[in-house]
C-alpha atoms as a PDB file:
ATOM      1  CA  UNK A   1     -23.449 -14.266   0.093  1.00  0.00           C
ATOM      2  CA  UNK A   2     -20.954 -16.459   1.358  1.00  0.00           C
ATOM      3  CA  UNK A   3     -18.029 -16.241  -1.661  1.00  0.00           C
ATOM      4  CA  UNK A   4     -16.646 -13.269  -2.292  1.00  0.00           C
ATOM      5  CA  UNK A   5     -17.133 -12.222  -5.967  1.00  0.00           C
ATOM      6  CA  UNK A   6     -14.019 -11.626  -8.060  1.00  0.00           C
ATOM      7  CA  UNK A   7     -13.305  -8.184  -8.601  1.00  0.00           C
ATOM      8  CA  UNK A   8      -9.984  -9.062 -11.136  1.00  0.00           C
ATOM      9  CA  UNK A   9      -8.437 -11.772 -12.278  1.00  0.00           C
ATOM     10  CA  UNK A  10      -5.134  -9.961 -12.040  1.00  0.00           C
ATOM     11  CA  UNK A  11      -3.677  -8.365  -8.927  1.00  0.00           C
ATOM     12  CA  UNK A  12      -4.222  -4.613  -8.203  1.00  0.00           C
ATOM     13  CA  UNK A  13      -0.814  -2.811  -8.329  1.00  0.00           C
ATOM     14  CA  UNK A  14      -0.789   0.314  -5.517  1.00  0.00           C
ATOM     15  CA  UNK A  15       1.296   2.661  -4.226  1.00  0.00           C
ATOM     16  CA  UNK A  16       0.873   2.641  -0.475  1.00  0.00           C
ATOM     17  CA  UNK A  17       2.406   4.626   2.860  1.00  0.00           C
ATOM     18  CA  UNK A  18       4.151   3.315   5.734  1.00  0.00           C
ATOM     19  CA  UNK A  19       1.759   3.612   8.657  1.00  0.00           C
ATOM     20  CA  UNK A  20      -1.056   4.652   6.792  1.00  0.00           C
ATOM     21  CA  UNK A  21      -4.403   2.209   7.279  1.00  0.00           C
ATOM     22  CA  UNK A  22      -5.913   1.169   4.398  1.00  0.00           C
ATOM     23  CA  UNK A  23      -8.942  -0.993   3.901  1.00  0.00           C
ATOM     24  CA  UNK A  24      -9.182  -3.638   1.414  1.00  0.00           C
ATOM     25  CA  UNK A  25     -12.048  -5.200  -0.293  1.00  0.00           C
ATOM     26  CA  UNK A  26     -12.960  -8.417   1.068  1.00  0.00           C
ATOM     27  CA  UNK A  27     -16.529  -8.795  -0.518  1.00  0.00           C
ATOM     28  CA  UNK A  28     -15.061  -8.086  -4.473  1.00  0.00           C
ATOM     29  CA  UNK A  29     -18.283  -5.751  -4.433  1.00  0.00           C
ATOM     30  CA  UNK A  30     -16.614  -2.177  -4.146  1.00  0.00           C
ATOM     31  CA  UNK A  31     -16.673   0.139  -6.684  1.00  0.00           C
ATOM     32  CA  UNK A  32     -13.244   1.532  -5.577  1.00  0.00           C
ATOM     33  CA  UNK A  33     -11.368  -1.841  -5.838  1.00  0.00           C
ATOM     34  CA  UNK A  34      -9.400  -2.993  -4.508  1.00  0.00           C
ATOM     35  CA  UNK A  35     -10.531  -0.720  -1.517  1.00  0.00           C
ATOM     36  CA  UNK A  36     -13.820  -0.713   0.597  1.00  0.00           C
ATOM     37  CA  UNK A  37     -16.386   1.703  -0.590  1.00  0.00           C
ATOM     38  CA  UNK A  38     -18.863   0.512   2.301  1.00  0.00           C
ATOM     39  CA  UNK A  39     -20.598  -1.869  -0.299  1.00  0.00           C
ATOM     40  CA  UNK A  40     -20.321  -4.805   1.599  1.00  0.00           C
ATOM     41  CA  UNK A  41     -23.004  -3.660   4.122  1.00  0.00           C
ATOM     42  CA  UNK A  42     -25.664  -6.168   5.077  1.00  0.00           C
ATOM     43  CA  UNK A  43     -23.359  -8.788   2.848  1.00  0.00           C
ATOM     44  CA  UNK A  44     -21.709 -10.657   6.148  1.00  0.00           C
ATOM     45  CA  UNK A  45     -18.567  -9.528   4.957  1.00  0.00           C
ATOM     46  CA  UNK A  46     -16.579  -7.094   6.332  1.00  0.00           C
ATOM     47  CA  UNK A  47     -13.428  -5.154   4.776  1.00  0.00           C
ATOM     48  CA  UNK A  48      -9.691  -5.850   6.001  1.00  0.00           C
ATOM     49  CA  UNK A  49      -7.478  -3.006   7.654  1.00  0.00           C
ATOM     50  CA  UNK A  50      -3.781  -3.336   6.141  1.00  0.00           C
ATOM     51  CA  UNK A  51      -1.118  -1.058   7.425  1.00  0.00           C
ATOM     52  CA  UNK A  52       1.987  -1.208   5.460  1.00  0.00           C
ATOM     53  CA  UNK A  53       5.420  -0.914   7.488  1.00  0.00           C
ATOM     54  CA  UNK A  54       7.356   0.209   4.238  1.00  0.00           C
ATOM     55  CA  UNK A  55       6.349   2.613   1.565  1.00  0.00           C
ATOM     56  CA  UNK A  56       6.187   1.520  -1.691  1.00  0.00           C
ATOM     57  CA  UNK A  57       4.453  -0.771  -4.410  1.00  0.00           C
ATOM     58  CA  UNK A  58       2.295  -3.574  -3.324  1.00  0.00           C
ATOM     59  CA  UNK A  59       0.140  -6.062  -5.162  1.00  0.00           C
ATOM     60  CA  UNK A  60      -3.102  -6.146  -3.737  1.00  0.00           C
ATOM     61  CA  UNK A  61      -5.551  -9.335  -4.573  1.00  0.00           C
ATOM     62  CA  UNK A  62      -8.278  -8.489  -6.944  1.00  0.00           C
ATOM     63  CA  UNK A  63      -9.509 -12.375  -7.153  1.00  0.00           C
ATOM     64  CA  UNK A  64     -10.380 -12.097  -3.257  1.00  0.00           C
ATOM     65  CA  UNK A  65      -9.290 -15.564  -3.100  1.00  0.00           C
ATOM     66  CA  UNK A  66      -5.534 -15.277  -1.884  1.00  0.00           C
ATOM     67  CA  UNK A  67      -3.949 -16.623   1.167  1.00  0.00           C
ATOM     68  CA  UNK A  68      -2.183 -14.146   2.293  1.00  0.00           C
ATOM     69  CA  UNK A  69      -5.028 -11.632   1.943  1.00  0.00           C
ATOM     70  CA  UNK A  70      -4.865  -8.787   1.396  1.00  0.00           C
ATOM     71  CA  UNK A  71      -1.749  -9.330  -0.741  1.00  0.00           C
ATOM     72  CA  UNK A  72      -1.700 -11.390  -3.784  1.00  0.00           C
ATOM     73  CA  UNK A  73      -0.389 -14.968  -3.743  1.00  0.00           C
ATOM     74  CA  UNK A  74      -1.025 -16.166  -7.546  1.00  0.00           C
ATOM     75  CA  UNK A  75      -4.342 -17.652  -6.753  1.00  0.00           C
ATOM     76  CA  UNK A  76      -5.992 -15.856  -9.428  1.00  0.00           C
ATOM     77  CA  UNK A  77      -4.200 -17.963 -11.888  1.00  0.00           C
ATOM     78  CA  UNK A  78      -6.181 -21.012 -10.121  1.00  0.00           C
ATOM     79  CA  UNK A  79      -9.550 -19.842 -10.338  1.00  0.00           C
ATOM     80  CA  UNK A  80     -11.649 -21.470 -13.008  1.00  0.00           C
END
């Protein structure tokens, strides 16, 4: 597998802790999007540890595609 499959074509709105680690989906496989439920294994990819300085909302990218992984960037809306 060497594209990530798209878990949403709309971001993933979550309520996160400062300081806390958190590991997003990078393969779009997980069952627990869009956080790493150890799915990936064996798939080359490997989920990515986000640790939020500030408390609060966040939009996290369901596509798998954004730039600024693991936040959403709009990319989504490019995807055919």
């Amino acid at each position: 597998m060497t594209e990530p499959v798209v878990a949403g074509r709309v971001p993933a709105k979550v309520t996160l802790e400062a300081g806390k680690d958190y590991w997003w989906c990078a393969c779009g496989q997980s069952k627990n999007q869009p956080f790493c439920d150890g799915t990936h294994k064996g798939s080359g990819f490997s989920p990515m540890k986000y640790t939020p300085e500030k408390a609060g909302d966040y939009w996290l990218c369901a596509c798998k595609h954004s730039s600024k992984k693991p936040l959403c960037d709009g990319t989504h809306k490019t995807l055919p």
